[in-house]
N, C-alpha and C. Protein backbone atom coordinates (compact mmCIF):
# COMPACT_ATOMS: atom_id res chain seq x y z
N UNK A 1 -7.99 -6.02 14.44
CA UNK A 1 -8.52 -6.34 13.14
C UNK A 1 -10.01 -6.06 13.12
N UNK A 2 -10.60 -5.98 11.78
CA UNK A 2 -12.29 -5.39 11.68
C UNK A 2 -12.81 -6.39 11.00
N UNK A 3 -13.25 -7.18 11.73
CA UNK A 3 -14.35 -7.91 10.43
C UNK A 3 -14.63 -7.00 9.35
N UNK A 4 -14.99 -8.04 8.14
CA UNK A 4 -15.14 -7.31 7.19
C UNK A 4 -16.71 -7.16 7.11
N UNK A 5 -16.86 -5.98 6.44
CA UNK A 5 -18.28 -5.27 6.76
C UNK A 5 -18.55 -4.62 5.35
N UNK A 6 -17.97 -3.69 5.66
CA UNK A 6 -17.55 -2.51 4.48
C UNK A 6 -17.16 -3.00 3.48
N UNK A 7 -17.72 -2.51 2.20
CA UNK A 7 -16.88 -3.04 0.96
C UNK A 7 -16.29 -2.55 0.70
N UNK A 8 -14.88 -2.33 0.87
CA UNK A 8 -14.41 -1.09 -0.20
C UNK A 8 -12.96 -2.24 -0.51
N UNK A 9 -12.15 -1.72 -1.47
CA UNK A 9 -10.78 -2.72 -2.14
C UNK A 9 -9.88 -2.32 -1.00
N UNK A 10 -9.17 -2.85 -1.03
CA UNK A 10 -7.57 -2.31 -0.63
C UNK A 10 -6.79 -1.74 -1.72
N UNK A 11 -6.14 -0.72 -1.60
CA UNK A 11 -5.77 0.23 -2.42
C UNK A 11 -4.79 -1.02 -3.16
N UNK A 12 -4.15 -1.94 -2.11
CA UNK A 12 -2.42 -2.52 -3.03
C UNK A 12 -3.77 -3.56 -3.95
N UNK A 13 -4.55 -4.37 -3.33
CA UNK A 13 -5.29 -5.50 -4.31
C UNK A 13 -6.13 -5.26 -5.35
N UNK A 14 -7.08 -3.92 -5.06
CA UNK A 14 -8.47 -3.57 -5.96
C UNK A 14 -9.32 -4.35 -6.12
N UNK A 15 -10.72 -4.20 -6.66
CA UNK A 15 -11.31 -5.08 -6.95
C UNK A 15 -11.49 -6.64 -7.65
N UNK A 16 -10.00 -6.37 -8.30
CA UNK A 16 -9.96 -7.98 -8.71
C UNK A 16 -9.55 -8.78 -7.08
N UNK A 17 -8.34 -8.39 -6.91
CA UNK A 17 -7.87 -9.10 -5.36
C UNK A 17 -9.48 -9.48 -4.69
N UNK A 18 -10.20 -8.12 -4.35
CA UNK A 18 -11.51 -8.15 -3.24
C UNK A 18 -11.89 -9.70 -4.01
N UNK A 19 -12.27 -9.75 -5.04
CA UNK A 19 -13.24 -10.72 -5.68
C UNK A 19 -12.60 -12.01 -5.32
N UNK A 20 -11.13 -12.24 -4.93
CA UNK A 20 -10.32 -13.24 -4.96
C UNK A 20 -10.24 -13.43 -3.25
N UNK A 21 -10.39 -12.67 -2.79
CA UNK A 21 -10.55 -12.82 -0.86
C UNK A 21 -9.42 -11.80 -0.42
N UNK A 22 -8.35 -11.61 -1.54
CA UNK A 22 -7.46 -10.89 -0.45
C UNK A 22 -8.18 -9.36 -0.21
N UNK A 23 -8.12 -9.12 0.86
CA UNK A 23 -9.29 -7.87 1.30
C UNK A 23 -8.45 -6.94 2.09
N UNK A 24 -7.67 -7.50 2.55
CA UNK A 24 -6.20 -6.58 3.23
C UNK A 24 -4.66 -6.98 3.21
N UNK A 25 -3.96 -5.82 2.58
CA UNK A 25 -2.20 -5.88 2.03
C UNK A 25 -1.44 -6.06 3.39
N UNK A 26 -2.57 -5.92 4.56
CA UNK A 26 -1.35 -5.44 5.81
C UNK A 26 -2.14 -6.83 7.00
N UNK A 27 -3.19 -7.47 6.35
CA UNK A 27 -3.74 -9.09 6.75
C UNK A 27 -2.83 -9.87 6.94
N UNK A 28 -2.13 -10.10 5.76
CA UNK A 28 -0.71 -10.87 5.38
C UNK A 28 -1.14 -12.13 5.54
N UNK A 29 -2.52 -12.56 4.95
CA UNK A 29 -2.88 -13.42 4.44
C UNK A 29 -4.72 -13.57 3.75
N UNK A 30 -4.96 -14.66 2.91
CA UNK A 30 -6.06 -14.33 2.57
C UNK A 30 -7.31 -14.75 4.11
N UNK A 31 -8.01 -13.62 4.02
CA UNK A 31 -8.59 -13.98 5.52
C UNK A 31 -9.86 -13.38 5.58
N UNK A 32 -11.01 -13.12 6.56
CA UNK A 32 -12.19 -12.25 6.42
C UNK A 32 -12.25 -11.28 7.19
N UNK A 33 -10.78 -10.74 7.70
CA UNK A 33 -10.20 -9.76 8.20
C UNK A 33 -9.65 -8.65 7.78
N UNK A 34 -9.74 -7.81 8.52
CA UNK A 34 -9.10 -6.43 7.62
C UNK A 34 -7.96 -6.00 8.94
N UNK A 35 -6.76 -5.71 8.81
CA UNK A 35 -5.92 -4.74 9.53
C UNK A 35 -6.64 -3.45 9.44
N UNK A 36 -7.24 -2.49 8.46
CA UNK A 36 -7.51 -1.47 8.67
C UNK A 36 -9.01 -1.06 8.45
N UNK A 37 -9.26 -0.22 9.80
CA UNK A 37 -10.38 -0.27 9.84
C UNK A 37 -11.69 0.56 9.17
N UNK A 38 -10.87 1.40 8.19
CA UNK A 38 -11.78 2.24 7.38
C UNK A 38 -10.94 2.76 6.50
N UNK A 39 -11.75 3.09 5.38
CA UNK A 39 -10.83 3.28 3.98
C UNK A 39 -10.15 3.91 4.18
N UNK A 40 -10.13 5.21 5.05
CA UNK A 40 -9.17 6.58 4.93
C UNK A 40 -7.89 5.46 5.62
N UNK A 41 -8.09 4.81 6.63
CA UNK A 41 -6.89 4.11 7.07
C UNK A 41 -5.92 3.21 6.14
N UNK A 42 -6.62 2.66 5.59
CA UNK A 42 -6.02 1.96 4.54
C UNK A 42 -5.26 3.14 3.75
N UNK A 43 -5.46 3.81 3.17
CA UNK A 43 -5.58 4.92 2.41
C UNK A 43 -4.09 5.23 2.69
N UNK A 44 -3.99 5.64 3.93
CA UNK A 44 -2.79 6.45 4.68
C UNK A 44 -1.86 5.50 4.75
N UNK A 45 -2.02 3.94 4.86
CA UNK A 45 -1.35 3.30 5.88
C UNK A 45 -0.46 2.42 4.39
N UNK A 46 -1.12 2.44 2.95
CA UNK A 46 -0.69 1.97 1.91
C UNK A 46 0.14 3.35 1.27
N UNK A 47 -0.19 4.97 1.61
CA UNK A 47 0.86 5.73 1.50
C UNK A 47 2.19 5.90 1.87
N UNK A 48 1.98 5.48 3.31
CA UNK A 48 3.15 5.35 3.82
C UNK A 48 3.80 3.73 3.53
N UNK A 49 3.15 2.94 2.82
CA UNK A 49 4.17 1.73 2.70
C UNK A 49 4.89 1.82 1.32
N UNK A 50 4.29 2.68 0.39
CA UNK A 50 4.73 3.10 -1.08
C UNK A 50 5.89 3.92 -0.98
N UNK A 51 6.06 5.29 0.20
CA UNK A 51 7.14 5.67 0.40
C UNK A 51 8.04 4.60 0.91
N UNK A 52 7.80 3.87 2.07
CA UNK A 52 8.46 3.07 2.46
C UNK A 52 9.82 2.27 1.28
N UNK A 53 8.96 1.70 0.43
CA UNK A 53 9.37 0.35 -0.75
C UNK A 53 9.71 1.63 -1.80
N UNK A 54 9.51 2.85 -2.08
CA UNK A 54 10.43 3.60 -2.91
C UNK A 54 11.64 4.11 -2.09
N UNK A 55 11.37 4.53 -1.37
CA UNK A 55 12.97 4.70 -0.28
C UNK A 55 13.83 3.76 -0.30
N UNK A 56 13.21 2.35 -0.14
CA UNK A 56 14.26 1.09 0.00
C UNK A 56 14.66 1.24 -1.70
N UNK A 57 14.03 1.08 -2.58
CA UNK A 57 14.75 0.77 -3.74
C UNK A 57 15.48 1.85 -4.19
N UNK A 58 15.26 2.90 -3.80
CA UNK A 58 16.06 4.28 -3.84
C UNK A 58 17.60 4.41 -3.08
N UNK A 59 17.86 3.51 -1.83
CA UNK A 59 18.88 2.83 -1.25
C UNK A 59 19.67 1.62 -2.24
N UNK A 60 19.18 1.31 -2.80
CA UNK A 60 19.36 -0.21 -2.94
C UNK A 60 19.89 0.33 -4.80
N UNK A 61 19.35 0.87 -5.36
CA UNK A 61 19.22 1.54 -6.42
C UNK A 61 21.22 2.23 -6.32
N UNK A 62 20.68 3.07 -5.59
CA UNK A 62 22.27 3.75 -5.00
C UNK A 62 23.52 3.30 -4.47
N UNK A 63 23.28 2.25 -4.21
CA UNK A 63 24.45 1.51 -4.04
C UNK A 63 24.56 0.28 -5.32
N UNK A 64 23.58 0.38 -6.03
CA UNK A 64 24.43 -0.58 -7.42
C UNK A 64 23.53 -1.41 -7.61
N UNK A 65 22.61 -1.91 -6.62
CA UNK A 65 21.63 -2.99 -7.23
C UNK A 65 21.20 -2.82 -8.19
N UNK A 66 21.60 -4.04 -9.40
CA UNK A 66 20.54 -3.62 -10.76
C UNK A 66 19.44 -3.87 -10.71
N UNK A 67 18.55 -4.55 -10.17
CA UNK A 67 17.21 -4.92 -9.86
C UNK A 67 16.55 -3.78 -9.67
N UNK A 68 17.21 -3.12 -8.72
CA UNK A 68 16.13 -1.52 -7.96
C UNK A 68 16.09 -0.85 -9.02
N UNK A 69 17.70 -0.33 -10.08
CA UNK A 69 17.84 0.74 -10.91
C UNK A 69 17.10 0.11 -12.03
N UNK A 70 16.80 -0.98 -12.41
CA UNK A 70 15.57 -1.28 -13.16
C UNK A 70 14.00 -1.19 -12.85
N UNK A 71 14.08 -1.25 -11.76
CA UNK A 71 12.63 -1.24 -11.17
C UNK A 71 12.37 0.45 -11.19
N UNK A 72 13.41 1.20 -10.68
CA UNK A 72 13.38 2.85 -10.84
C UNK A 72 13.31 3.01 -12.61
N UNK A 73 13.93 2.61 -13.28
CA UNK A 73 13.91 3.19 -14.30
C UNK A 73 12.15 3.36 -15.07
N UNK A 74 11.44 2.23 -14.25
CA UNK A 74 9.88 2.19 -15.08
C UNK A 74 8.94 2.91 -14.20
N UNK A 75 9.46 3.31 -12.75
CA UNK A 75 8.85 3.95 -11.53
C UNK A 75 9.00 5.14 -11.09
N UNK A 76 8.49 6.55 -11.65
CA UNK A 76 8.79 7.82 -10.78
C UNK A 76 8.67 8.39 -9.64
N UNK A 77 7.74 7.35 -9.13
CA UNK A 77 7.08 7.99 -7.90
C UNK A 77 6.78 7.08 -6.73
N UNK A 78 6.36 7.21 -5.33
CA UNK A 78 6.08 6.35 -4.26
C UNK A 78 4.45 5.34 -5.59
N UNK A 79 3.97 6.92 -6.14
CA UNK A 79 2.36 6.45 -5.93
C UNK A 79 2.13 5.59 -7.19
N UNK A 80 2.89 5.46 -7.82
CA UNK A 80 3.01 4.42 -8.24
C UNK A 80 3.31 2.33 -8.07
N UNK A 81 3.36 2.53 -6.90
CA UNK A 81 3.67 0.89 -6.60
C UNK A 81 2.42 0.54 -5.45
N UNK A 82 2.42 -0.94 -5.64
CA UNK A 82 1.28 -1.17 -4.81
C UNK A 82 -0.17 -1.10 -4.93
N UNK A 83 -0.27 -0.96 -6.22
CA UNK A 83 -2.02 -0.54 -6.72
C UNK A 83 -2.51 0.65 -6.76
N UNK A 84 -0.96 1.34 -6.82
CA UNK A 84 -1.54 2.52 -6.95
C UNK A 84 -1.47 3.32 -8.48
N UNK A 85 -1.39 4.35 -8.94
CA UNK A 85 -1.53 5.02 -10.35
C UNK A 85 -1.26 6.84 -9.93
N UNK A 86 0.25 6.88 -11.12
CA UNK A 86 0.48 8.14 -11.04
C UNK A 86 -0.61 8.66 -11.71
N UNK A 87 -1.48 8.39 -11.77
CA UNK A 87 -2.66 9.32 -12.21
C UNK A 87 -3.46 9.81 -11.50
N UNK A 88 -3.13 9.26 -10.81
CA UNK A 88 -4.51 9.44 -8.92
C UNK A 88 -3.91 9.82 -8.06
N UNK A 89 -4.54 10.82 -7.41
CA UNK A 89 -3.50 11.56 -6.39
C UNK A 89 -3.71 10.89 -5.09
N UNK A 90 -2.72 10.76 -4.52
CA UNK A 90 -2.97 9.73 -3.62
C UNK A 90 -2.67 10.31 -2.04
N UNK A 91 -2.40 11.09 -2.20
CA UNK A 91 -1.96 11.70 -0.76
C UNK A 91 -0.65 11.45 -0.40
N UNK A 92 0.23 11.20 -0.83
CA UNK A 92 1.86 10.99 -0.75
C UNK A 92 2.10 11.97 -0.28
N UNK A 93 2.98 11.68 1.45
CA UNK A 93 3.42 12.84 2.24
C UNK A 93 2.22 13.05 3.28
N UNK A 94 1.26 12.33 3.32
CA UNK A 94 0.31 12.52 4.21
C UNK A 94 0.53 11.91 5.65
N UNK A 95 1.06 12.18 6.35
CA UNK A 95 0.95 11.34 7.88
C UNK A 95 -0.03 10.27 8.04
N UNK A 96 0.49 9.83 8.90
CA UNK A 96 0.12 8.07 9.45
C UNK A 96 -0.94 8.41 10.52
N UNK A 97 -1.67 7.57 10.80
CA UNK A 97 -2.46 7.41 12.30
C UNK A 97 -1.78 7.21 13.30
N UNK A 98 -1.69 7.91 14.42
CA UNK A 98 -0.89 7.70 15.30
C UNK A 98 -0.64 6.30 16.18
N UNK A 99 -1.56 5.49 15.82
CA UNK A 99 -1.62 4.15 16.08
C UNK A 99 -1.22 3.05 14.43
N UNK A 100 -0.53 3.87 13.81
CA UNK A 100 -0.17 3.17 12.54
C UNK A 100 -1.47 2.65 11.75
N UNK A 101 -2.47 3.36 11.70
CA UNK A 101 -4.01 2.66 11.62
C UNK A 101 -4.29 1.05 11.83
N UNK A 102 -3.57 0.54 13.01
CA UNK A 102 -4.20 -0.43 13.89
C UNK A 102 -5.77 -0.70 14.01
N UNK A 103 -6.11 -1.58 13.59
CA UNK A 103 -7.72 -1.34 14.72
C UNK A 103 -7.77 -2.54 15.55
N UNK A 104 -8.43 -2.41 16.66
CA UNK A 104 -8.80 -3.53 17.76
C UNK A 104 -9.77 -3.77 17.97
């Protein structure tokens, strides 16, 4: 974990979350800690959790859950969930840190 230093949001909270303490989605709690240790990490590490949670509802969707096929019906994309905006390109499809952007 990185003390927090750096200002920057977490892509899933943004600046309202920052203002509220949550400062990291992958903390998994409100804390003065960050799981990731620089924006590009965050960056990558909230790409790959957007594919992640569209894959699952894309499963879940496909076998009949109405919850997912509602949640798909308002959602086109990974880069859409999580604070993110199909308007902003987000790097979807970008590889991970080979340490899952861990920091120690």
């Amino acid at each position: 974990m990185t003390e927090i230093a750096a200002a920057w949001p977490c892509e899933a909270y943004g600046p309202e979350g920052m203002a509220a303490g949550f400062w990291c989605f992958f903390s998994g709690e409100v804390t003065s800690w960050r799981d990731c240790g620089t924006e590009a990490v965050c960056h990558a590490r909230m790409t790959g959790e957007r594919v992640r949670v569209f894959d699952r509802l894309r499963e879940l969707a496909a076998a009949g859950d109405d919850i997912a096929i509602a949640v798909l019906a308002k959602i086109n994309s990974p880069a859409e969930l999580l604070g993110g905006s199909p308007d902003v390109p987000n790097g979807i499809g970008a590889t991970m840190p080979a340490d899952n952007g861990r920091c120690s």
